[in-house]
PDB file of N, CA and C in Angstrom:
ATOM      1  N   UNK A   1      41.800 -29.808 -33.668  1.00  0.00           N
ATOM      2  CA  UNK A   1      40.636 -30.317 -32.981  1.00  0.00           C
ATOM      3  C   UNK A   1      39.544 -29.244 -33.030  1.00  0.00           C
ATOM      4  N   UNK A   2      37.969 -29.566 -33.271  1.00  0.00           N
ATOM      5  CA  UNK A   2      37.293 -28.917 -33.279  1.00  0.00           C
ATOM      6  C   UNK A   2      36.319 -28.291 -31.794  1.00  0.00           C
ATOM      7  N   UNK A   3      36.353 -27.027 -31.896  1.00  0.00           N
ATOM      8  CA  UNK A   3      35.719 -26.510 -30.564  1.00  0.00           C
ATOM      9  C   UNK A   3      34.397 -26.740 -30.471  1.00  0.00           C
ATOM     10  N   UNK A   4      33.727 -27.231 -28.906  1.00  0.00           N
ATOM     11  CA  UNK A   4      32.480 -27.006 -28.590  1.00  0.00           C
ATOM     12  C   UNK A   4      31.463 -25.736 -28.732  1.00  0.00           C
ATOM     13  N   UNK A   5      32.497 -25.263 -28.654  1.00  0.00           N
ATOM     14  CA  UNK A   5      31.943 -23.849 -28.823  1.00  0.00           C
ATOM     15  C   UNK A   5      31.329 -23.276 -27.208  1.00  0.00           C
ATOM     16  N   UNK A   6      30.078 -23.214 -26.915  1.00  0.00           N
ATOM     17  CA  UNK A   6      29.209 -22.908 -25.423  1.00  0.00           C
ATOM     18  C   UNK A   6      28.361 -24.035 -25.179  1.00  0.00           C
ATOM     19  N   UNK A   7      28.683 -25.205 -25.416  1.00  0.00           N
ATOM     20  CA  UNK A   7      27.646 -26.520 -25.198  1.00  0.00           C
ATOM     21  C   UNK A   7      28.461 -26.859 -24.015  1.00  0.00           C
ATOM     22  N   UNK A   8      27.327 -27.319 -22.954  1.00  0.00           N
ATOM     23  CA  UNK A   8      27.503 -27.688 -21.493  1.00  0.00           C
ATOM     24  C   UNK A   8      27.327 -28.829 -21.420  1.00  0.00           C
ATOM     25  N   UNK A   9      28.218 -29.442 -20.607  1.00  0.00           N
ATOM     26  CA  UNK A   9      27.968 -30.635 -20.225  1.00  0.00           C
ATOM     27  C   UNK A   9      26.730 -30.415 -19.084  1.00  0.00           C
ATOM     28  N   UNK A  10      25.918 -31.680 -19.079  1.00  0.00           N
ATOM     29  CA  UNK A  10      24.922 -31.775 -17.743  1.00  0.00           C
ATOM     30  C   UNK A  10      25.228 -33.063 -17.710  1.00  0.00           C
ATOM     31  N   UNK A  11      25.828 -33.808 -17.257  1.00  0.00           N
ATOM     32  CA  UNK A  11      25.571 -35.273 -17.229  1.00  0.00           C
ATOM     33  C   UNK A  11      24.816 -35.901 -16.212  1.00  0.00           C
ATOM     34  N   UNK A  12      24.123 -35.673 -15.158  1.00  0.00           N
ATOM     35  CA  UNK A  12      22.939 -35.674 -14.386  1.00  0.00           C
ATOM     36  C   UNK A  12      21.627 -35.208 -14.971  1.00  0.00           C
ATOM     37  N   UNK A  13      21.557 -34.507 -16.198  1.00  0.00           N
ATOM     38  CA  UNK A  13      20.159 -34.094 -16.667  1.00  0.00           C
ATOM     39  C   UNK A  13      20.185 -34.717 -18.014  1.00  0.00           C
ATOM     40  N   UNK A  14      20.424 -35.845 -18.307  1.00  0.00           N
ATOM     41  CA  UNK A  14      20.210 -36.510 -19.222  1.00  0.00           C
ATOM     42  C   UNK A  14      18.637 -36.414 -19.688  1.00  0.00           C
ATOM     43  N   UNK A  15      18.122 -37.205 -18.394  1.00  0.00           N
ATOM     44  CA  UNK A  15      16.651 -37.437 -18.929  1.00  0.00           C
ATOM     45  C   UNK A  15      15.710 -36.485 -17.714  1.00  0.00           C
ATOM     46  N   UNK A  16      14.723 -35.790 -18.638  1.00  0.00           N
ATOM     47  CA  UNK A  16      13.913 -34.764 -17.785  1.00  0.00           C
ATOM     48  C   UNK A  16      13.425 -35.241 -16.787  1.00  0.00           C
ATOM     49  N   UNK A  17      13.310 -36.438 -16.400  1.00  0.00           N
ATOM     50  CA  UNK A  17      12.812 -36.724 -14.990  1.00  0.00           C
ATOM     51  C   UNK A  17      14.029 -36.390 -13.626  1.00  0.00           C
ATOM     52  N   UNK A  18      15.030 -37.351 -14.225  1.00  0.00           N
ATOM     53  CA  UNK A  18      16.098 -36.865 -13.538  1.00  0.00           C
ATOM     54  C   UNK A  18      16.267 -35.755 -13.476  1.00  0.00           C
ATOM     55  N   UNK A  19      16.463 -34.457 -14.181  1.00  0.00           N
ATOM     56  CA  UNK A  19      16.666 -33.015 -14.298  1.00  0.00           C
ATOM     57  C   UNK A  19      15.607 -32.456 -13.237  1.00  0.00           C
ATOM     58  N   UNK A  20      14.457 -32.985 -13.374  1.00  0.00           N
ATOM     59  CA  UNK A  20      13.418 -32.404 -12.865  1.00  0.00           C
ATOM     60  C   UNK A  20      13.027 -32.769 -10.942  1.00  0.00           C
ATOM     61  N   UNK A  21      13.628 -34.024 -10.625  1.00  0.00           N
ATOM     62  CA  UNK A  21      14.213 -34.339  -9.863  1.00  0.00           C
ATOM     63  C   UNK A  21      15.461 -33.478  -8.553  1.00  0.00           C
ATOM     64  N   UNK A  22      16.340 -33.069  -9.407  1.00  0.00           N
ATOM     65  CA  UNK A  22      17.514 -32.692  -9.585  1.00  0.00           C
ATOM     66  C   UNK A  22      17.298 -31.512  -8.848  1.00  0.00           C
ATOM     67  N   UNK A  23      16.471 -30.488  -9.839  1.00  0.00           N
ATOM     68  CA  UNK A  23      16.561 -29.398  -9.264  1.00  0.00           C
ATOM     69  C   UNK A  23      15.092 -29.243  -8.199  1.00  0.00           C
ATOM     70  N   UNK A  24      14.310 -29.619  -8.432  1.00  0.00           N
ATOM     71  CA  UNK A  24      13.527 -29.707  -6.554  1.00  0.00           C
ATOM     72  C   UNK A  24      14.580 -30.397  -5.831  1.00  0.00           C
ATOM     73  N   UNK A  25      15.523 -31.211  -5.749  1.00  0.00           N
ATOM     74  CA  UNK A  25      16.351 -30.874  -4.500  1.00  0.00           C
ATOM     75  C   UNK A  25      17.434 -30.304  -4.279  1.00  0.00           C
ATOM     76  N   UNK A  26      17.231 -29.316  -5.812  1.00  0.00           N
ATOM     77  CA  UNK A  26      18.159 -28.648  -4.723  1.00  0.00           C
ATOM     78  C   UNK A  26      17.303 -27.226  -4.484  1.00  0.00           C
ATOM     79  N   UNK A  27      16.423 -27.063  -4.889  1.00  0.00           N
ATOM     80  CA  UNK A  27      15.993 -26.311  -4.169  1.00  0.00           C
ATOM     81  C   UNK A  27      15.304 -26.309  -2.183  1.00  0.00           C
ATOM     82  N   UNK A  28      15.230 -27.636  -2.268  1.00  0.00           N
ATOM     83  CA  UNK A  28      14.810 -28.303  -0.934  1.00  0.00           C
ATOM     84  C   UNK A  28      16.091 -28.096  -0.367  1.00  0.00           C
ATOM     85  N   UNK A  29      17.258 -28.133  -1.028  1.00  0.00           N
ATOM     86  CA  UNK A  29      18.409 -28.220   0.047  1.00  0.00           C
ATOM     87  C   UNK A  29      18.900 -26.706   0.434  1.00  0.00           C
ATOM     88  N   UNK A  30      18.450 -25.595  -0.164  1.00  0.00           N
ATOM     89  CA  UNK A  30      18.651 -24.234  -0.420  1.00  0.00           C
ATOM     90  C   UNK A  30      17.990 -23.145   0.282  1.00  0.00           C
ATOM     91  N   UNK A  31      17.020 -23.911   0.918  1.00  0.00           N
ATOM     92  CA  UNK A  31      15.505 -23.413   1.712  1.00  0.00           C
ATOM     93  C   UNK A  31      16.851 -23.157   3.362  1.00  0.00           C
ATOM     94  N   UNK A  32      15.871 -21.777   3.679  1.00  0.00           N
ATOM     95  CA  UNK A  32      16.480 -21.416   5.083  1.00  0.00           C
ATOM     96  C   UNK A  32      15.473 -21.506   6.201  1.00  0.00           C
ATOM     97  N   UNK A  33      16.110 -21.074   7.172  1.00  0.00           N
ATOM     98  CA  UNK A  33      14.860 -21.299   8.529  1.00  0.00           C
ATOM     99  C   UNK A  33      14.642 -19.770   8.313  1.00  0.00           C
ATOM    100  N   UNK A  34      13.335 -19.301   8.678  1.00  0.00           N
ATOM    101  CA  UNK A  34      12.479 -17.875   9.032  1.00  0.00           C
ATOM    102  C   UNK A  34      13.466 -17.471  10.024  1.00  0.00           C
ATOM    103  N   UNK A  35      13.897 -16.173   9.331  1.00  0.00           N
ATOM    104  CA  UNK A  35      14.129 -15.230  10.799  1.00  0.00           C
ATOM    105  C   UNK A  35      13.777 -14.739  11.563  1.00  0.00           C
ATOM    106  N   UNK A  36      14.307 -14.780  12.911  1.00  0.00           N
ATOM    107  CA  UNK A  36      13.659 -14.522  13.909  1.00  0.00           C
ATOM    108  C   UNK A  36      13.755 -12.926  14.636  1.00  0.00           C
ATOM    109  N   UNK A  37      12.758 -12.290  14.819  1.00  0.00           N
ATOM    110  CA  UNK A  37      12.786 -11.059  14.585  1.00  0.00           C
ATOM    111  C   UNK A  37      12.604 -11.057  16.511  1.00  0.00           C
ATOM    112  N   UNK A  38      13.680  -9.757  17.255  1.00  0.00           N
ATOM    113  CA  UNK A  38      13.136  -9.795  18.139  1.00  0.00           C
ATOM    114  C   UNK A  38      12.658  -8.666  18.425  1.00  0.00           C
ATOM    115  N   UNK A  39      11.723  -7.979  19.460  1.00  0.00           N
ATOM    116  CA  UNK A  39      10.260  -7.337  19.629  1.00  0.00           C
ATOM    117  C   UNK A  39      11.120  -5.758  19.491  1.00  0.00           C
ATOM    118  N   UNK A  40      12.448  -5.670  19.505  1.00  0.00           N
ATOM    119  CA  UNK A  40      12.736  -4.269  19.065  1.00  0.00           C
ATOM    120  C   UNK A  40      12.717  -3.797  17.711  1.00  0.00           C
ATOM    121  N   UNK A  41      13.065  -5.521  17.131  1.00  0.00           N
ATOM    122  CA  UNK A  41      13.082  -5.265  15.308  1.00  0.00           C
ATOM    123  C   UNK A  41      11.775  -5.100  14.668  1.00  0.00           C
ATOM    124  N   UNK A  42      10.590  -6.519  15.767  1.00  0.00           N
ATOM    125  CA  UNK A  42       9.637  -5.976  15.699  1.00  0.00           C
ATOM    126  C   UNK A  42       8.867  -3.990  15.521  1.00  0.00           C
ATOM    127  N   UNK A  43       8.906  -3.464  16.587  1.00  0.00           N
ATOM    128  CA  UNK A  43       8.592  -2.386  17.167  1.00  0.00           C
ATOM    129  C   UNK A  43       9.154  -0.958  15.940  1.00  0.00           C
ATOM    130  N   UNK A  44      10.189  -1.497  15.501  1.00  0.00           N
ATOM    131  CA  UNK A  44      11.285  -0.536  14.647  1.00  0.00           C
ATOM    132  C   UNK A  44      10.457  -1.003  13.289  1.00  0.00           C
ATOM    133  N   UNK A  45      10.127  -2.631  13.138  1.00  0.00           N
ATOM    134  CA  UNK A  45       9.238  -2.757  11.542  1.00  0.00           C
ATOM    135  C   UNK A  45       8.030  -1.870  11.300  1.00  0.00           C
ATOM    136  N   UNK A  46       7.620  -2.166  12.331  1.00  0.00           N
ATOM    137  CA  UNK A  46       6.021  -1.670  12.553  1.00  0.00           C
ATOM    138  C   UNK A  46       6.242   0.100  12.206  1.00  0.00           C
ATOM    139  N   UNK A  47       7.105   0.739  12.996  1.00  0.00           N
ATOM    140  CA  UNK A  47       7.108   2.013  12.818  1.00  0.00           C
ATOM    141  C   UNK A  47       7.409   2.665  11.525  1.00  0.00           C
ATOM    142  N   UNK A  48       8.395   1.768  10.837  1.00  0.00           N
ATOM    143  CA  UNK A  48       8.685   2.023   9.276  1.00  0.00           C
ATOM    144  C   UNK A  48       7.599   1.640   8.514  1.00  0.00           C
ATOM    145  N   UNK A  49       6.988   0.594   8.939  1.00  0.00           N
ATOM    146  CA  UNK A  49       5.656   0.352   8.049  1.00  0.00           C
ATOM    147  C   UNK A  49       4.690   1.130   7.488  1.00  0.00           C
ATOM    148  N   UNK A  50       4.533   2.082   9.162  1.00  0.00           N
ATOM    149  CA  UNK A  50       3.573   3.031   8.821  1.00  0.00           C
ATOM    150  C   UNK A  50       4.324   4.311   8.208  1.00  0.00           C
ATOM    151  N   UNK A  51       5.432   4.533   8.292  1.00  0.00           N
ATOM    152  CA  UNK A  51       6.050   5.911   7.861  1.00  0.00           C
ATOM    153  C   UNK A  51       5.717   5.723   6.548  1.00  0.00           C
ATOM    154  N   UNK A  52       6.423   4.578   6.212  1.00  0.00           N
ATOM    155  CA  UNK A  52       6.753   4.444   4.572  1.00  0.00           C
ATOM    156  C   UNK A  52       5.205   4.934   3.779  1.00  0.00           C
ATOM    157  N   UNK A  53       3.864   4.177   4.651  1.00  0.00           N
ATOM    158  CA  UNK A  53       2.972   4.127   4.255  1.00  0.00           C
ATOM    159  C   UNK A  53       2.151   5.733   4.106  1.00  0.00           C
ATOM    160  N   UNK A  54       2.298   6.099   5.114  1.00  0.00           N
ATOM    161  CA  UNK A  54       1.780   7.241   5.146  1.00  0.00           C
ATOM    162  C   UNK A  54       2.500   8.383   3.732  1.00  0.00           C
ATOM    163  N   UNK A  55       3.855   8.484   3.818  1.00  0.00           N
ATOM    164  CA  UNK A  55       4.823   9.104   3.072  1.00  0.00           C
ATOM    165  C   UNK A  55       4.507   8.906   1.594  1.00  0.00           C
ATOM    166  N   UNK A  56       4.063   7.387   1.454  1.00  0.00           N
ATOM    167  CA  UNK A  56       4.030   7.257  -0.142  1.00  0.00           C
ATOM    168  C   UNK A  56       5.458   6.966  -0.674  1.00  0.00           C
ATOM    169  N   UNK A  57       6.209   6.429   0.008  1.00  0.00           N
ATOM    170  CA  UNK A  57       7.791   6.240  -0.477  1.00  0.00           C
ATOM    171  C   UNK A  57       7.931   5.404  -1.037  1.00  0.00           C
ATOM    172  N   UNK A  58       9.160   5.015  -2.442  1.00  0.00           N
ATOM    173  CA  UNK A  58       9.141   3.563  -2.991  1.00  0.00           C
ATOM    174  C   UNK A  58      10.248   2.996  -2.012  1.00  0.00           C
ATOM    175  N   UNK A  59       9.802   1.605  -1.354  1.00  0.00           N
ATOM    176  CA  UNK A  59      10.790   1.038  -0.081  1.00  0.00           C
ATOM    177  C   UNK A  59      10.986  -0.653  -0.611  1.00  0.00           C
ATOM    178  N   UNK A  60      11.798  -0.982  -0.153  1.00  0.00           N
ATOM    179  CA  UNK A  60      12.568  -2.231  -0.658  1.00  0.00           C
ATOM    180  C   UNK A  60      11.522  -3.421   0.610  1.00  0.00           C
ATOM    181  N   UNK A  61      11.172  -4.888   0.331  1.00  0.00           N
ATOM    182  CA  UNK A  61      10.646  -4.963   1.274  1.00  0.00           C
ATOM    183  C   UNK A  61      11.025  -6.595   0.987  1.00  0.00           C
ATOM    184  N   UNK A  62      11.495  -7.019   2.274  1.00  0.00           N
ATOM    185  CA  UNK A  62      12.445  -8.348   1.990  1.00  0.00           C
ATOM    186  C   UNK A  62      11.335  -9.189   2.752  1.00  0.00           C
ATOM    187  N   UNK A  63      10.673  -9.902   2.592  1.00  0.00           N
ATOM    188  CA  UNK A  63       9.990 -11.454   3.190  1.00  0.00           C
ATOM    189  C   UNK A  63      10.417 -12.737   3.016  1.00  0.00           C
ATOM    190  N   UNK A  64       9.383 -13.430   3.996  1.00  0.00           N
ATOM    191  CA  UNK A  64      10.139 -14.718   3.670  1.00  0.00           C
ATOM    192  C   UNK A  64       8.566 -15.434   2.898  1.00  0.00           C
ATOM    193  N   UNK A  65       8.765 -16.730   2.399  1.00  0.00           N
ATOM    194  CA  UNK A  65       8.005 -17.485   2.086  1.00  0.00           C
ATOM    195  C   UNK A  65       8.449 -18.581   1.122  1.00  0.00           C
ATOM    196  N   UNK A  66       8.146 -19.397   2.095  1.00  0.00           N
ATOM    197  CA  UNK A  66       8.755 -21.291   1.632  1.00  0.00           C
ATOM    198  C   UNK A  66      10.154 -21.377   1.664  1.00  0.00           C
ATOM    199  N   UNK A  67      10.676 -21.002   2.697  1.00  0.00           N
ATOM    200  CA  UNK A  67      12.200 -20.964   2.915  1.00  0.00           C
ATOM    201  C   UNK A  67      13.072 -20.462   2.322  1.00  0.00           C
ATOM    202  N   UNK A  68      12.568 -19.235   1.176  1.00  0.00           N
ATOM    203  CA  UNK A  68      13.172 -18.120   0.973  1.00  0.00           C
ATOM    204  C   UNK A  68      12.925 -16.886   1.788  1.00  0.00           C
ATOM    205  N   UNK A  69      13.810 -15.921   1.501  1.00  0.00           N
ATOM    206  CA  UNK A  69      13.608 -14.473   1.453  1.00  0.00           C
ATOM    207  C   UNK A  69      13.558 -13.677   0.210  1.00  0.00           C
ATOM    208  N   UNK A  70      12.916 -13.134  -0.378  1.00  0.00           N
ATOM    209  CA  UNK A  70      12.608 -12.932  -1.144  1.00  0.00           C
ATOM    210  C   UNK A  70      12.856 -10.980  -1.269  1.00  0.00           C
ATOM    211  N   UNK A  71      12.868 -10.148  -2.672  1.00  0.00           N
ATOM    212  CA  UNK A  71      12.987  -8.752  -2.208  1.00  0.00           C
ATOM    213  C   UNK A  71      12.062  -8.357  -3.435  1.00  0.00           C
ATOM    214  N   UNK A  72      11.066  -7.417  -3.053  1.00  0.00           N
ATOM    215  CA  UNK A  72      10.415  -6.519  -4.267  1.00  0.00           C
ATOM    216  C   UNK A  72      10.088  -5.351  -3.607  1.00  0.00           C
ATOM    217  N   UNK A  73      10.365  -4.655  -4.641  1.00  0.00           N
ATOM    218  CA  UNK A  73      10.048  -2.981  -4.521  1.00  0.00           C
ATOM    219  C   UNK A  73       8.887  -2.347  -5.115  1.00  0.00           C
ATOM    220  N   UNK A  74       8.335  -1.445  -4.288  1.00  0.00           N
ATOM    221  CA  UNK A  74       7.554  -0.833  -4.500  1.00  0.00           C
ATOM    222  C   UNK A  74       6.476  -0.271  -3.652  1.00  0.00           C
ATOM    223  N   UNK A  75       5.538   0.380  -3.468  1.00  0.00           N
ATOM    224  CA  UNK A  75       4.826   1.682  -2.506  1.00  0.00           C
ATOM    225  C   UNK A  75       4.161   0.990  -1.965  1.00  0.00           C
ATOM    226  N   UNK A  76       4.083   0.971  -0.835  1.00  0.00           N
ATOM    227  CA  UNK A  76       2.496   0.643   0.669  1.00  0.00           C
ATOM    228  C   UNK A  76       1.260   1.551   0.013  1.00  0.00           C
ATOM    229  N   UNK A  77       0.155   0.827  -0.751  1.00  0.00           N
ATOM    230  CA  UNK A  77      -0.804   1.808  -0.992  1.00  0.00           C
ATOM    231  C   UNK A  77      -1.912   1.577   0.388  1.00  0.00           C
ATOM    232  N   UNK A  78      -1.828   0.008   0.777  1.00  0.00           N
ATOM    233  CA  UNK A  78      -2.667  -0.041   1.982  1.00  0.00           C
ATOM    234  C   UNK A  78      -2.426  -0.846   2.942  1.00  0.00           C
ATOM    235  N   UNK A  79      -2.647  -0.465   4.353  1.00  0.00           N
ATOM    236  CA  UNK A  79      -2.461  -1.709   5.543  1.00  0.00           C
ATOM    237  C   UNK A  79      -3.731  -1.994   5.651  1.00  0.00           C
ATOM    238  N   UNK A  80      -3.861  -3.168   5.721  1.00  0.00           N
ATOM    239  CA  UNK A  80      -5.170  -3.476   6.534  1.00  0.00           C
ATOM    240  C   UNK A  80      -4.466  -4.508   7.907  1.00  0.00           C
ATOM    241  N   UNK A  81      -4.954  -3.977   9.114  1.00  0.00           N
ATOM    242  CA  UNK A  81      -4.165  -4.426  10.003  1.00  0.00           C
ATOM    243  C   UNK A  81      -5.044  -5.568  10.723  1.00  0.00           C
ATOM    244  N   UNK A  82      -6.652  -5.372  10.435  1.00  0.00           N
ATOM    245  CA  UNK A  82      -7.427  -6.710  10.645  1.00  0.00           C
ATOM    246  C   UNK A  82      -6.992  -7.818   9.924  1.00  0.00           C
ATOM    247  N   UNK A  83      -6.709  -7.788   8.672  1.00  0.00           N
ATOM    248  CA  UNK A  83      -6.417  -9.253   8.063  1.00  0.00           C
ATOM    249  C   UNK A  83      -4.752  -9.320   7.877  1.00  0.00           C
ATOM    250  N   UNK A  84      -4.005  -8.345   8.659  1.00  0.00           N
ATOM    251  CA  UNK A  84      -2.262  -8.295   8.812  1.00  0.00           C
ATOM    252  C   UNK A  84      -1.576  -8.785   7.944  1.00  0.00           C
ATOM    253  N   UNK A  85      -2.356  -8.083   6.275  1.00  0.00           N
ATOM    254  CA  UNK A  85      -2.065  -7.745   5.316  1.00  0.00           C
ATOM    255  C   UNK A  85      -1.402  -6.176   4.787  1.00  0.00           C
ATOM    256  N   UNK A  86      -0.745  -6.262   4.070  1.00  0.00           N
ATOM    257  CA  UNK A  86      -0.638  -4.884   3.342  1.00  0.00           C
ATOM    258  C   UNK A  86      -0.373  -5.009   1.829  1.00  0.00           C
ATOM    259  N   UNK A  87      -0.615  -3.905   1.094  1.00  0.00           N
ATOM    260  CA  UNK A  87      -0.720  -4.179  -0.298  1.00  0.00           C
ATOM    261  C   UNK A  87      -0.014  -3.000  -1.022  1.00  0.00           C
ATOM    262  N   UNK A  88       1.014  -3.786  -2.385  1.00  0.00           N
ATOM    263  CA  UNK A  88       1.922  -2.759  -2.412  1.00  0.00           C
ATOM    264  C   UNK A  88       1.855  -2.848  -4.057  1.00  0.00           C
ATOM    265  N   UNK A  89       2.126  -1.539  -4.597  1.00  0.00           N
ATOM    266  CA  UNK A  89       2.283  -1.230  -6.092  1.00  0.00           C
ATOM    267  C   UNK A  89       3.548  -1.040  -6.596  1.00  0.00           C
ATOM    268  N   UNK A  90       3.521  -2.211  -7.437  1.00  0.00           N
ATOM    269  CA  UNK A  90       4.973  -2.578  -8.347  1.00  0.00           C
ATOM    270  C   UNK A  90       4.815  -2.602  -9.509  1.00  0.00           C
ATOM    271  N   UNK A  91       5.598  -1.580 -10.475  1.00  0.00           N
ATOM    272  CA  UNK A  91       5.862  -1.683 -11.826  1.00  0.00           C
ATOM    273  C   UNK A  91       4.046  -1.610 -12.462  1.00  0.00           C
ATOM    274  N   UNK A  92       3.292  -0.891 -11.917  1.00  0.00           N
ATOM    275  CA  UNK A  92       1.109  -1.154 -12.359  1.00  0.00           C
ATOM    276  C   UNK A  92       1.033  -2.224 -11.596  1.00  0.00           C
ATOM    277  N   UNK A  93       1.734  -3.177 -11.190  1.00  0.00           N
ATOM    278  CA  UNK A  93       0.624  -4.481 -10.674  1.00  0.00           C
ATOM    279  C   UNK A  93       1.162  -4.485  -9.120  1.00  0.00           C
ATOM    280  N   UNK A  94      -0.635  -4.841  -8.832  1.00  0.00           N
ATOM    281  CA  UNK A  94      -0.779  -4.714  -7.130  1.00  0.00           C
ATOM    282  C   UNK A  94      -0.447  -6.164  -7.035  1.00  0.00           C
ATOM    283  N   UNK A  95       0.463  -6.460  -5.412  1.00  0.00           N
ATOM    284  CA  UNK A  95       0.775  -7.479  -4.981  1.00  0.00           C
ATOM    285  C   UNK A  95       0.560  -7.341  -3.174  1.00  0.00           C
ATOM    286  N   UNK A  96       0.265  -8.786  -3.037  1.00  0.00           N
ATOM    287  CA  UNK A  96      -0.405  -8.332  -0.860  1.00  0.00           C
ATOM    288  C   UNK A  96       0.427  -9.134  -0.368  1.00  0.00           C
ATOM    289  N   UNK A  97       0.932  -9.014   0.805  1.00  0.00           N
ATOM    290  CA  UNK A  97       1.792  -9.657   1.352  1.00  0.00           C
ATOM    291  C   UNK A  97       1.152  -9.570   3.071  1.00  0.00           C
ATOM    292  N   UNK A  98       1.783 -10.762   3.641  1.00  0.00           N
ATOM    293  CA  UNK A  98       1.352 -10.939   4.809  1.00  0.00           C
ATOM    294  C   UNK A  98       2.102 -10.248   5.705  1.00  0.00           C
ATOM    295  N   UNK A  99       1.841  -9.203   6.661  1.00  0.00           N
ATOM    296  CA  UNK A  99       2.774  -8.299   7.600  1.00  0.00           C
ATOM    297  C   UNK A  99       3.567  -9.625   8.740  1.00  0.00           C
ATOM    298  N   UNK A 100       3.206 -10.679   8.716  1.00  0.00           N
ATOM    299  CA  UNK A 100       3.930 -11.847   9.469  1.00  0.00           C
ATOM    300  C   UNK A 100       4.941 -12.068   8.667  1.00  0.00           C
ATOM    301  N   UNK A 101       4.915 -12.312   7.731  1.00  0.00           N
ATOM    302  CA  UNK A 101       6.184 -12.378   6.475  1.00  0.00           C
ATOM    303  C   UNK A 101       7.234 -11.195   6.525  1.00  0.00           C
ATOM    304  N   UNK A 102       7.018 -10.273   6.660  1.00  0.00           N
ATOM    305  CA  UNK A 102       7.897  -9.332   6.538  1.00  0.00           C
ATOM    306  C   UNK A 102       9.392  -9.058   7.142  1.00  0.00           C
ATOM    307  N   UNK A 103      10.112  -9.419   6.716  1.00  0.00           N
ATOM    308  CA  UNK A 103      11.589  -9.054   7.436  1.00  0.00           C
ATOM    309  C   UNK A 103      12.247  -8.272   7.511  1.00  0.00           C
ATOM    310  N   UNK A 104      11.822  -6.974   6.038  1.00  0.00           N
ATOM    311  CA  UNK A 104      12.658  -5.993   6.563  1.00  0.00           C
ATOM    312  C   UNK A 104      12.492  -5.453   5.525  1.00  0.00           C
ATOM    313  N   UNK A 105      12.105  -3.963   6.316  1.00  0.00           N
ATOM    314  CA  UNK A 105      11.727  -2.641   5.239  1.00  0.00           C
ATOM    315  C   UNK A 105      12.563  -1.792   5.103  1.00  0.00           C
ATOM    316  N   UNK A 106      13.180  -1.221   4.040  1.00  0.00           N
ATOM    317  CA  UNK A 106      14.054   0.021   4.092  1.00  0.00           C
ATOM    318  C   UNK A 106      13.266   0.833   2.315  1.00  0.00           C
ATOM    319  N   UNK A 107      14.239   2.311   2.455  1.00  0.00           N
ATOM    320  CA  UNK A 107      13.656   3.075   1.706  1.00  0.00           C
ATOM    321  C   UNK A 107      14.900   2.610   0.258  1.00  0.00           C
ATOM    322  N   UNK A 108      14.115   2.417  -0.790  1.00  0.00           N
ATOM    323  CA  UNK A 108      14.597   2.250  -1.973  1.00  0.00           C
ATOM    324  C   UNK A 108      15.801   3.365  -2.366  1.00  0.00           C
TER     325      UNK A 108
END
């Protein structure tokens, strides 16, 4: 008998609508609730925020957004604490993230 070799069955992704279908739910089904941070984790974020920032350290920085958590690394070049933004340098490219988003900072 002759082998498949690495060919997959999908038998639900026959046709790209279905496929396409398919996987928005499961990504809809995969989505978590925001964690809930309380005012010590708060108080302890905030203080690493600014260390990291001041220091210039590369720090790991986990958020949430659209019912993920999400993780990218790389340096606090700025807070701006009026628009409770901060903006961080990864790999040359700048990325801003909302300090409400933030779940959790540690040092890389």
């Amino acid at each position: 008998m002759k082998s498949r070799g690495m060919v997959k069955w999908q038998p639900f992704a026959s046709l790209p609508e279905q496929a396409n279908y398919i996987n928005k739910l499961m990504y809809e089904m995969n989505k978590v609730s925001r964690p809930m941070l309380s005012e010590d984790q708060l108080v302890d974020l905030n203080e690493k925020l600014f260390k990291f920032f001041e220091n210039k350290e590369m720090v790991n920085i986990h958020y949430y957004h659209d019912g993920y958590v999400y993780l990218v690394e790389g340096i606090i070049e700025k807070v701006d604490a009026i628009k409770q933004l901060i903006f961080v340098t990864c790999n040359g490219k700048r990325d801003k993230f909302s300090i409400a988003s933030i779940v959790n900072l540690e040092l890389a």
